[in-house]
N, C-alpha and C. Protein backbone atom coordinates (compact mmCIF):
# COMPACT_ATOMS: atom_id res chain seq x y z
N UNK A 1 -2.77 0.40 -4.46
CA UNK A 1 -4.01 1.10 -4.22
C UNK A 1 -4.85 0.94 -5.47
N UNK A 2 -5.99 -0.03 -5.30
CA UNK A 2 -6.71 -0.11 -6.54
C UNK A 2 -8.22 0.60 -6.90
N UNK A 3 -8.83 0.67 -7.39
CA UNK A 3 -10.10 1.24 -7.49
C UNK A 3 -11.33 0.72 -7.44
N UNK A 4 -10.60 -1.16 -6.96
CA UNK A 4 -11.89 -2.57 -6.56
C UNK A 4 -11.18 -2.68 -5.67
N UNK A 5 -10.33 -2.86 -5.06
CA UNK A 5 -9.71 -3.39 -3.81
C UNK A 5 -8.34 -2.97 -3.42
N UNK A 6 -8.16 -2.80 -1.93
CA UNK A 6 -6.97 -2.00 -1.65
C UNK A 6 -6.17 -3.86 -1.14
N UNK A 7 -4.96 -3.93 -1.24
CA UNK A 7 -3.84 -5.04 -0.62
C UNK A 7 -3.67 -4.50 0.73
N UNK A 8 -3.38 -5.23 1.32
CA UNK A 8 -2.55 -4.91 2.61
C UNK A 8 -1.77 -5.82 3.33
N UNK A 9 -0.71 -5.03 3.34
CA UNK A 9 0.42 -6.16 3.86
C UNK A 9 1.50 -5.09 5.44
N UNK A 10 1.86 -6.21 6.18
CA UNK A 10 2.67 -5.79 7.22
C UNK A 10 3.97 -6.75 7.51
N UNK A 11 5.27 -5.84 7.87
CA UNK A 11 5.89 -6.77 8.35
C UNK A 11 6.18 -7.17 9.85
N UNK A 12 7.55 -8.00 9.97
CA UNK A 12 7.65 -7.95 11.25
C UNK A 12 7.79 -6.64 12.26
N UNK A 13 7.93 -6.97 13.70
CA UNK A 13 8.68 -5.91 14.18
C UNK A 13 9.95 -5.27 13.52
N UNK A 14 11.24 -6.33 13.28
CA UNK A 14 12.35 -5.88 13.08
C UNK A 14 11.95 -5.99 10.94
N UNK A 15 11.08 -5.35 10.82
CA UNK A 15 10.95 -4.80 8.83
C UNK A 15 12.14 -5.77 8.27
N UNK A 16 11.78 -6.72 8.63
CA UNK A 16 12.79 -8.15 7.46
C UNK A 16 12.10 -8.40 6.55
N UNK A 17 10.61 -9.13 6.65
CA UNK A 17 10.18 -9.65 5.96
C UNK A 17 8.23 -9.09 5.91
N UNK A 18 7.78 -8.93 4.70
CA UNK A 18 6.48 -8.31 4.83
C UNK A 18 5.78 -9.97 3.87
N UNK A 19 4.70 -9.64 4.92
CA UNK A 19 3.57 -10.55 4.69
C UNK A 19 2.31 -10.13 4.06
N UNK A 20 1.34 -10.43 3.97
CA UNK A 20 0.36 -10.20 3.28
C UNK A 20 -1.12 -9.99 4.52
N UNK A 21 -1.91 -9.37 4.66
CA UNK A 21 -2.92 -9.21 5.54
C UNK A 21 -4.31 -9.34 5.12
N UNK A 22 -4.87 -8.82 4.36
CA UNK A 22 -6.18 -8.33 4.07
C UNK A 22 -6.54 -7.67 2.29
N UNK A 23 -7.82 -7.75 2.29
CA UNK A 23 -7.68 -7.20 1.35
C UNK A 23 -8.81 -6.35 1.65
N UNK A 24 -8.70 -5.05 1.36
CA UNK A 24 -9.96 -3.90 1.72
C UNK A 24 -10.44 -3.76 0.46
N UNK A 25 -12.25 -3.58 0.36
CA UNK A 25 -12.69 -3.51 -0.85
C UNK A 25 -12.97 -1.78 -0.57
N UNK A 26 -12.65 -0.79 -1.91
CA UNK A 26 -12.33 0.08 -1.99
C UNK A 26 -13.83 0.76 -2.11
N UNK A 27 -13.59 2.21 -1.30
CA UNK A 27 -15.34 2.50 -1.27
C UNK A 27 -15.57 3.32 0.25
N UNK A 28 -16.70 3.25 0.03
CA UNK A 28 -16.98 4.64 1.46
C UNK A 28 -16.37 3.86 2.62
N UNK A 29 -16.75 2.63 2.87
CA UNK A 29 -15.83 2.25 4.15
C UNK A 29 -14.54 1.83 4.61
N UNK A 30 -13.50 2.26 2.53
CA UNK A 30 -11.77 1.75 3.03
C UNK A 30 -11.70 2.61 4.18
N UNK A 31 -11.62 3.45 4.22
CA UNK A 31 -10.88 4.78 5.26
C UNK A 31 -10.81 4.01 6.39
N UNK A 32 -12.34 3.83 7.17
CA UNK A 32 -12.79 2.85 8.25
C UNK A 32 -11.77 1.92 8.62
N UNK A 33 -11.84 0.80 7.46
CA UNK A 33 -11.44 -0.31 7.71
C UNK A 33 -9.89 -0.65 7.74
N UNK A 34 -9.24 0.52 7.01
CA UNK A 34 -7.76 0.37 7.17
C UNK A 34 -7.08 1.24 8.28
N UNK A 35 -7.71 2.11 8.49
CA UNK A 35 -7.99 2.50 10.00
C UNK A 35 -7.70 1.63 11.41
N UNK A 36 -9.00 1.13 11.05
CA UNK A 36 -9.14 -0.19 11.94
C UNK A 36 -7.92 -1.34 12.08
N UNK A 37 -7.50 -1.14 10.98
CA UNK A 37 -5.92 -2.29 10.69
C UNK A 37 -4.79 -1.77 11.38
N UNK A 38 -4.76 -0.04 10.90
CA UNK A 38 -3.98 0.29 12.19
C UNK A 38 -3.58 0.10 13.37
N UNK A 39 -5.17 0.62 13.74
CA UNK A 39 -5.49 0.61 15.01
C UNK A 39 -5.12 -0.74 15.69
N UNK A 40 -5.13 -1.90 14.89
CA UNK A 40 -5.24 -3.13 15.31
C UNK A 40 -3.47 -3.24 15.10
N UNK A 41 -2.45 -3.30 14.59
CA UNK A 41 -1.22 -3.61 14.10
C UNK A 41 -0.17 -2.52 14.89
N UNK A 42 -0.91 -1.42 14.64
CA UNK A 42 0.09 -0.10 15.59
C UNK A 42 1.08 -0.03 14.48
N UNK A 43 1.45 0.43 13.14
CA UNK A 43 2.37 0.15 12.64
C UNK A 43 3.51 1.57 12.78
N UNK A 44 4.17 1.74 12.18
CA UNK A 44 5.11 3.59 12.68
C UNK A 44 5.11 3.80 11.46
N UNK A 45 5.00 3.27 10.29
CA UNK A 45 4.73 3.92 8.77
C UNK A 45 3.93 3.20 8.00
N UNK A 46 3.08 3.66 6.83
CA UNK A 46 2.05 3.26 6.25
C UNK A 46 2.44 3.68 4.41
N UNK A 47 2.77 2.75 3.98
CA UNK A 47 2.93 2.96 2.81
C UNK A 47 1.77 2.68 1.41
N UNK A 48 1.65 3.74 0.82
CA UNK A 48 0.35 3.55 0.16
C UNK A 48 0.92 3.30 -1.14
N UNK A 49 0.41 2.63 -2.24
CA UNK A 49 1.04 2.29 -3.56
C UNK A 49 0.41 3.80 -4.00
N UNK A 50 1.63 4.10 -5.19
CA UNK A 50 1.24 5.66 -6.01
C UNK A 50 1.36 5.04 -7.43
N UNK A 51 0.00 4.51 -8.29
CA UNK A 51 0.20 3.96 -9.78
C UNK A 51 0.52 5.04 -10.33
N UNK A 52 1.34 4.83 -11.30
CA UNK A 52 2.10 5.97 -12.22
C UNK A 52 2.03 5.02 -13.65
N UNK A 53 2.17 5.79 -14.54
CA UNK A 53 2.16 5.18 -15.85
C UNK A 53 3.80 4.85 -15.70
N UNK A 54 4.02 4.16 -17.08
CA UNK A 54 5.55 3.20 -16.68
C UNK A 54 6.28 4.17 -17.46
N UNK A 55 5.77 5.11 -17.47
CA UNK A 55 6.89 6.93 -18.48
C UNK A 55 7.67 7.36 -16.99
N UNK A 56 6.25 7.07 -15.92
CA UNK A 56 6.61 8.12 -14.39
C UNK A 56 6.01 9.39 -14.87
N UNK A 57 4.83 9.28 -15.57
CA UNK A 57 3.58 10.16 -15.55
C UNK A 57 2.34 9.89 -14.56
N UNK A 58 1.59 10.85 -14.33
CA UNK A 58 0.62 10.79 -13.21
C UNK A 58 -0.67 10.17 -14.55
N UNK A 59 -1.54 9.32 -13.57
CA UNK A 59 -2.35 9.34 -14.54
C UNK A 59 -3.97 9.32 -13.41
N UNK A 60 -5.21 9.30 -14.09
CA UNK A 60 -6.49 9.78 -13.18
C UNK A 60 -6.39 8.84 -11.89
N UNK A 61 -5.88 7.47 -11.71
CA UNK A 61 -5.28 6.81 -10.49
C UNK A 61 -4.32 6.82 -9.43
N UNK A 62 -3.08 7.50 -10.33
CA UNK A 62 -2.45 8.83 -9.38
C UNK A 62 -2.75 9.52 -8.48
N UNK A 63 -3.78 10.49 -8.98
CA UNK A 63 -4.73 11.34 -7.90
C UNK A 63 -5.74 10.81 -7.31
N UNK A 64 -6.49 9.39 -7.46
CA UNK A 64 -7.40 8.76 -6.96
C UNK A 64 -6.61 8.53 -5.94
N UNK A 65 -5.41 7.98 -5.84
CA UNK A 65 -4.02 7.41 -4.60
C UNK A 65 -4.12 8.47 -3.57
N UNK A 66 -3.41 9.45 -4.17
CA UNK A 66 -3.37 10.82 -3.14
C UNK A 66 -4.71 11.28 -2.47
N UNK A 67 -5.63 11.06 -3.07
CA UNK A 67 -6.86 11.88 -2.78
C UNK A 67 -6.92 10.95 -1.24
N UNK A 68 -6.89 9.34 -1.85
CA UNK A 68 -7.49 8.38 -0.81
C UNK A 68 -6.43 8.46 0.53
N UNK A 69 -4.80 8.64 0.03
CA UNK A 69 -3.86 9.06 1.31
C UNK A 69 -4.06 10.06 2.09
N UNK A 70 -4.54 11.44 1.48
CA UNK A 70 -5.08 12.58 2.42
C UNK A 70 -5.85 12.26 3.31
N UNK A 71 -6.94 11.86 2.55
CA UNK A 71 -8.69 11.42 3.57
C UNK A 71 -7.77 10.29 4.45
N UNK A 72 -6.88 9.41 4.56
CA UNK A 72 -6.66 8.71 5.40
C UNK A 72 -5.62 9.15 6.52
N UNK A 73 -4.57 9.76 5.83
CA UNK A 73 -4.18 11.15 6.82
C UNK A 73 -5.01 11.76 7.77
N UNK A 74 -5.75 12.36 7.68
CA UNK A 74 -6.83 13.13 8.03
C UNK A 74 -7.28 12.34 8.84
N UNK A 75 -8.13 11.37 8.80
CA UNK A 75 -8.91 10.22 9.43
C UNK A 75 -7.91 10.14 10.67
N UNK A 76 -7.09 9.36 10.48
CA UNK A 76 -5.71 8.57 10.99
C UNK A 76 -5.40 10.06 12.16
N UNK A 77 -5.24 11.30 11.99
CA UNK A 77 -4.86 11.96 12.24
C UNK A 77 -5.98 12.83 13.42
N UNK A 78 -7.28 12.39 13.10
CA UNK A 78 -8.59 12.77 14.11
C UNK A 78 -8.26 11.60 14.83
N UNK A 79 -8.00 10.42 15.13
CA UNK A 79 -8.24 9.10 15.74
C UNK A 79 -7.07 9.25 16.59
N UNK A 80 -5.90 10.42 16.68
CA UNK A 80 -5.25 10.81 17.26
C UNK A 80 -3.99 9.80 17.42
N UNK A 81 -3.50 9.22 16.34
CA UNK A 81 -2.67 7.81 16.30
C UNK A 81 -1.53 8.77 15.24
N UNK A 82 -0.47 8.73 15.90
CA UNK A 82 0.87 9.05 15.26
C UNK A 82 1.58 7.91 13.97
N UNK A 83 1.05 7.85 12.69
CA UNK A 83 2.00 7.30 11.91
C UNK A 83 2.33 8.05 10.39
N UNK A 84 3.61 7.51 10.39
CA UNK A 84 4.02 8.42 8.94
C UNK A 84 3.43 7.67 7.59
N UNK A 85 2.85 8.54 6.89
CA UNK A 85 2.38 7.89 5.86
C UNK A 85 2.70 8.77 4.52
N UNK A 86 2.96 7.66 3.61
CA UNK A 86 3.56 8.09 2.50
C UNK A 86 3.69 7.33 1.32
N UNK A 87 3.55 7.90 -0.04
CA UNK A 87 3.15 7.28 -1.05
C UNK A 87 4.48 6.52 -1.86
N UNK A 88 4.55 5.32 -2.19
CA UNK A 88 5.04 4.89 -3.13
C UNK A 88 4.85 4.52 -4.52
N UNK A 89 6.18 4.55 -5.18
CA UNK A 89 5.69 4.72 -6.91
C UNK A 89 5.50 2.68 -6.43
N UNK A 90 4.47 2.62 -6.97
CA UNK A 90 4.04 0.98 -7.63
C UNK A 90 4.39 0.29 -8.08
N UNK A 91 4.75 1.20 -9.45
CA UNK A 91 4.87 0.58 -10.97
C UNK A 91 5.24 -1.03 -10.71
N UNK A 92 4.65 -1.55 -11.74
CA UNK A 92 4.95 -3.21 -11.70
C UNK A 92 4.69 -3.90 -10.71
N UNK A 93 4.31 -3.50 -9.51
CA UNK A 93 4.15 -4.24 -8.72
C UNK A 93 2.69 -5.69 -8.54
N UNK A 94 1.74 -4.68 -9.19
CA UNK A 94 0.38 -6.00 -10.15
C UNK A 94 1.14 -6.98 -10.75
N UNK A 95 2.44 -6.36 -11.75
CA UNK A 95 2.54 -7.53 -12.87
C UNK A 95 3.20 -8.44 -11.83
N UNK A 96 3.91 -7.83 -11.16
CA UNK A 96 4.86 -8.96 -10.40
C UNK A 96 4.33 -10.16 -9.80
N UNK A 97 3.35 -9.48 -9.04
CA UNK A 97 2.76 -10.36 -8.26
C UNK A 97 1.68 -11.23 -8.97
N UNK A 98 1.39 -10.81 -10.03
CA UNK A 98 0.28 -11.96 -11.10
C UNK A 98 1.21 -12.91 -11.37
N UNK A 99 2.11 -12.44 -11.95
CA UNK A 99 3.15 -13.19 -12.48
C UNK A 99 3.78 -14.21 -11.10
N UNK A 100 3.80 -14.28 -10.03
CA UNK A 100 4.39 -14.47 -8.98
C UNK A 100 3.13 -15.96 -8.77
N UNK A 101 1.86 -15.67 -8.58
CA UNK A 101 0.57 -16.14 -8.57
C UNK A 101 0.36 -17.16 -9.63
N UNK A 102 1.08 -16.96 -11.04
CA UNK A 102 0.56 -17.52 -12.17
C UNK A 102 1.58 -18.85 -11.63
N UNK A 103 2.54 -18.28 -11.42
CA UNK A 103 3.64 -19.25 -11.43
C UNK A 103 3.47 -20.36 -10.14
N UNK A 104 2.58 -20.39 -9.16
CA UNK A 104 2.27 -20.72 -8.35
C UNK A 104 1.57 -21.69 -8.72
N UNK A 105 0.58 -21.19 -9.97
CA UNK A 105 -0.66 -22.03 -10.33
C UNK A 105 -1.56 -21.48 -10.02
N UNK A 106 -2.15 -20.37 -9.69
CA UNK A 106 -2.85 -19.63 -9.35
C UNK A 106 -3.58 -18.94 -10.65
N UNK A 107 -4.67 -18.88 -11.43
CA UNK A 107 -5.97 -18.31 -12.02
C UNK A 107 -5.84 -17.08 -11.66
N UNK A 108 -5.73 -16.21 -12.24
CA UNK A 108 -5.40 -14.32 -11.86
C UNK A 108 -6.91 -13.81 -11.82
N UNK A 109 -7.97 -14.76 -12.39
CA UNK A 109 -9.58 -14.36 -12.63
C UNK A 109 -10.22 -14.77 -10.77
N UNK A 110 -9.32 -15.60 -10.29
CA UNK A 110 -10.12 -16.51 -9.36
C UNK A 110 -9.17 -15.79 -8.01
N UNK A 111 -8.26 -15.18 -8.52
CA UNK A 111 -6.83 -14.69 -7.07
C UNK A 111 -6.79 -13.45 -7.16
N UNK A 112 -7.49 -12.50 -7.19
CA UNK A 112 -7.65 -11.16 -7.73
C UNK A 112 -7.27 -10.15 -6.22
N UNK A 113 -7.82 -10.89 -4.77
CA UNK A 113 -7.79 -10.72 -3.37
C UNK A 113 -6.62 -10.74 -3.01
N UNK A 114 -5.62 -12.49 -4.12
CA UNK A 114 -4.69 -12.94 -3.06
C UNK A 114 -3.59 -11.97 -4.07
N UNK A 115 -3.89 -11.16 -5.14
CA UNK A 115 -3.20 -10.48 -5.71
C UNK A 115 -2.88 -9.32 -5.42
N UNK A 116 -4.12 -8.74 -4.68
CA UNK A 116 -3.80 -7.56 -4.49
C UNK A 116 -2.88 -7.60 -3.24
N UNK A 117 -2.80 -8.20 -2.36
CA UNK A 117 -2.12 -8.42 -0.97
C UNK A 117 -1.27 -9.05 -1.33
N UNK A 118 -0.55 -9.89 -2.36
CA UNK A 118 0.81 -10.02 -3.17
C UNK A 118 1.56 -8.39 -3.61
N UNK A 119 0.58 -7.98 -4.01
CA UNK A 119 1.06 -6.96 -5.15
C UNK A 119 1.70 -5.15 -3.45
N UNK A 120 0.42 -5.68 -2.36
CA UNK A 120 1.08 -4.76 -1.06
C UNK A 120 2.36 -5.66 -0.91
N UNK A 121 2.73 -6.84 -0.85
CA UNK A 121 3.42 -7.25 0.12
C UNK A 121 4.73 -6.75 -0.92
N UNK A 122 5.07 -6.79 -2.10
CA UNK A 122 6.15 -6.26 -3.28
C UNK A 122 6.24 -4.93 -2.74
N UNK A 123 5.29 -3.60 -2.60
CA UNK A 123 5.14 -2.47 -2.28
C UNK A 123 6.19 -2.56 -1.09
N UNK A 124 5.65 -2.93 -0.13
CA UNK A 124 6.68 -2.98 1.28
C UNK A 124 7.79 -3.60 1.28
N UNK A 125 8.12 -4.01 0.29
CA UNK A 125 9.25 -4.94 0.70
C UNK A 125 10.29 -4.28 0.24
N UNK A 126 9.63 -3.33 -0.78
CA UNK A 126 10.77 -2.56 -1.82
C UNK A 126 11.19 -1.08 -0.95
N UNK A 127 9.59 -0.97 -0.06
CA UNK A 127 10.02 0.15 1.28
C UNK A 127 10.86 0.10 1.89
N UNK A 128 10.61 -1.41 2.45
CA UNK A 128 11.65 -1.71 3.54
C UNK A 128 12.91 -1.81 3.18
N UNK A 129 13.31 -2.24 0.91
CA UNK A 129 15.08 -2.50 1.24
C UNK A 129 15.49 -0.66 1.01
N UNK A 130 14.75 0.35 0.91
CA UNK A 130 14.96 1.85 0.55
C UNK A 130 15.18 2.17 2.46
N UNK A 131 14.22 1.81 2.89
CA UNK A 131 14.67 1.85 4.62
C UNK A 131 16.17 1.33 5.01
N UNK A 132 16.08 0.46 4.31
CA UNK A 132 17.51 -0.41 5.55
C UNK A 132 18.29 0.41 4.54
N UNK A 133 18.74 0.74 2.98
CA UNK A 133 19.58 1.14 2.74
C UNK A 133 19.93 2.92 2.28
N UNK A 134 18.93 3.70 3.30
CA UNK A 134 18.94 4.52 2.95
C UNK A 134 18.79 5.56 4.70
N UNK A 135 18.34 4.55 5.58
CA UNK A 135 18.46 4.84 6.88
C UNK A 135 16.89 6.02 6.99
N UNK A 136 16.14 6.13 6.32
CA UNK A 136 14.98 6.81 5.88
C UNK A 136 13.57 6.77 5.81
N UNK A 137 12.77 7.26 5.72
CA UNK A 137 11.47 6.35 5.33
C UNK A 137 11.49 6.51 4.00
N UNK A 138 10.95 5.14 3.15
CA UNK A 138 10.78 5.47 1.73
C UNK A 138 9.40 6.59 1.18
N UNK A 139 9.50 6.90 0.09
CA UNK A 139 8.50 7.42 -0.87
C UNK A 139 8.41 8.75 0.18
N UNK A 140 7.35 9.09 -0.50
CA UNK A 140 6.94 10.87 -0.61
C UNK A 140 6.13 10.84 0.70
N UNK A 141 6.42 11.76 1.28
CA UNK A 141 5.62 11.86 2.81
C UNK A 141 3.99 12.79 2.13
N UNK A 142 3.14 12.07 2.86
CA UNK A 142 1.70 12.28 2.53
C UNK A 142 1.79 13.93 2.45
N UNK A 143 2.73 14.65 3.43
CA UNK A 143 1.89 16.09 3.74
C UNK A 143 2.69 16.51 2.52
N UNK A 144 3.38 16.12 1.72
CA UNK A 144 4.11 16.61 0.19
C UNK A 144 2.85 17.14 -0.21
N UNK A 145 1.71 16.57 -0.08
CA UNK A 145 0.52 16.71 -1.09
C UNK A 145 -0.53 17.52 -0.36
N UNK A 146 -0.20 18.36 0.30
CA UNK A 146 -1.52 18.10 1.48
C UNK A 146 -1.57 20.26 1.21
């Protein structure tokens, strides 16, 4: 969850493997438009990145996360569409995926789009191995905060 652009990534039906989707530019019309991704994908959980400093302190992007998971709760929740949504800790997941990009050959000035939807697709993937090995949904359920 960034403060220029949100990633978005989905996996299969059977949560093996997560791909990369979109990239939402962050602003009065994310809510809308990831909405709309929903609406379009049908997914049964929605995992939002939660940046934390690398102590596992909250920092002013922390609450920018939550603020933007509520309002999408909320949204998600008037549009009358049942999914669980819930925040995950991030951490590292930018570096990974720059680093993932660099190594590709990829310009981090010029892939900033294909980064952020690298950096969702790390987010979910780390959901999905807390799912398969925990029989659960990962991270903090949105209404923790609500």
């Amino acid at each position: 969850m960034g403060t220029a652009r949100i990633g978005v990534a989905r996996c299969d039906p059977e949560a093996t493997m997560a791909f990369p989707v979109a990239t939402v530019k962050a602003g009065m019309n994310a809510i809308a438009e990831v909405t709309n991704l929903v609406r379009e994908y049908e997914p049964v959980a929605i995992y939002l990145g939660l940046p934390m400093g690398l102590k596992g302190n909250s920092t002013a992007s922390t609450q920018m996360a939550i603020d933007f998971g509520k309002e999408l709760h909320d949204f998600i929740a008037k549009q009358e569409m049942i999914v669980h949504l819930a925040m995950v800790d991030e951490r590292l997941s930018t570096v990974s995926a720059t680093s993932a990009m660099q190594t590709a050959g990829r310009n981090s000035k010029n892939s900033r789009d294909f980064i952020d939807q690298a950096a969702a697709v790390v987010i979910l993937e780390q959901a999905l191995a807390i799912e398969k090995s925990s029989d659960k949904y990962a991270g903090q359920a949105i209404e923790s905060y609500l």
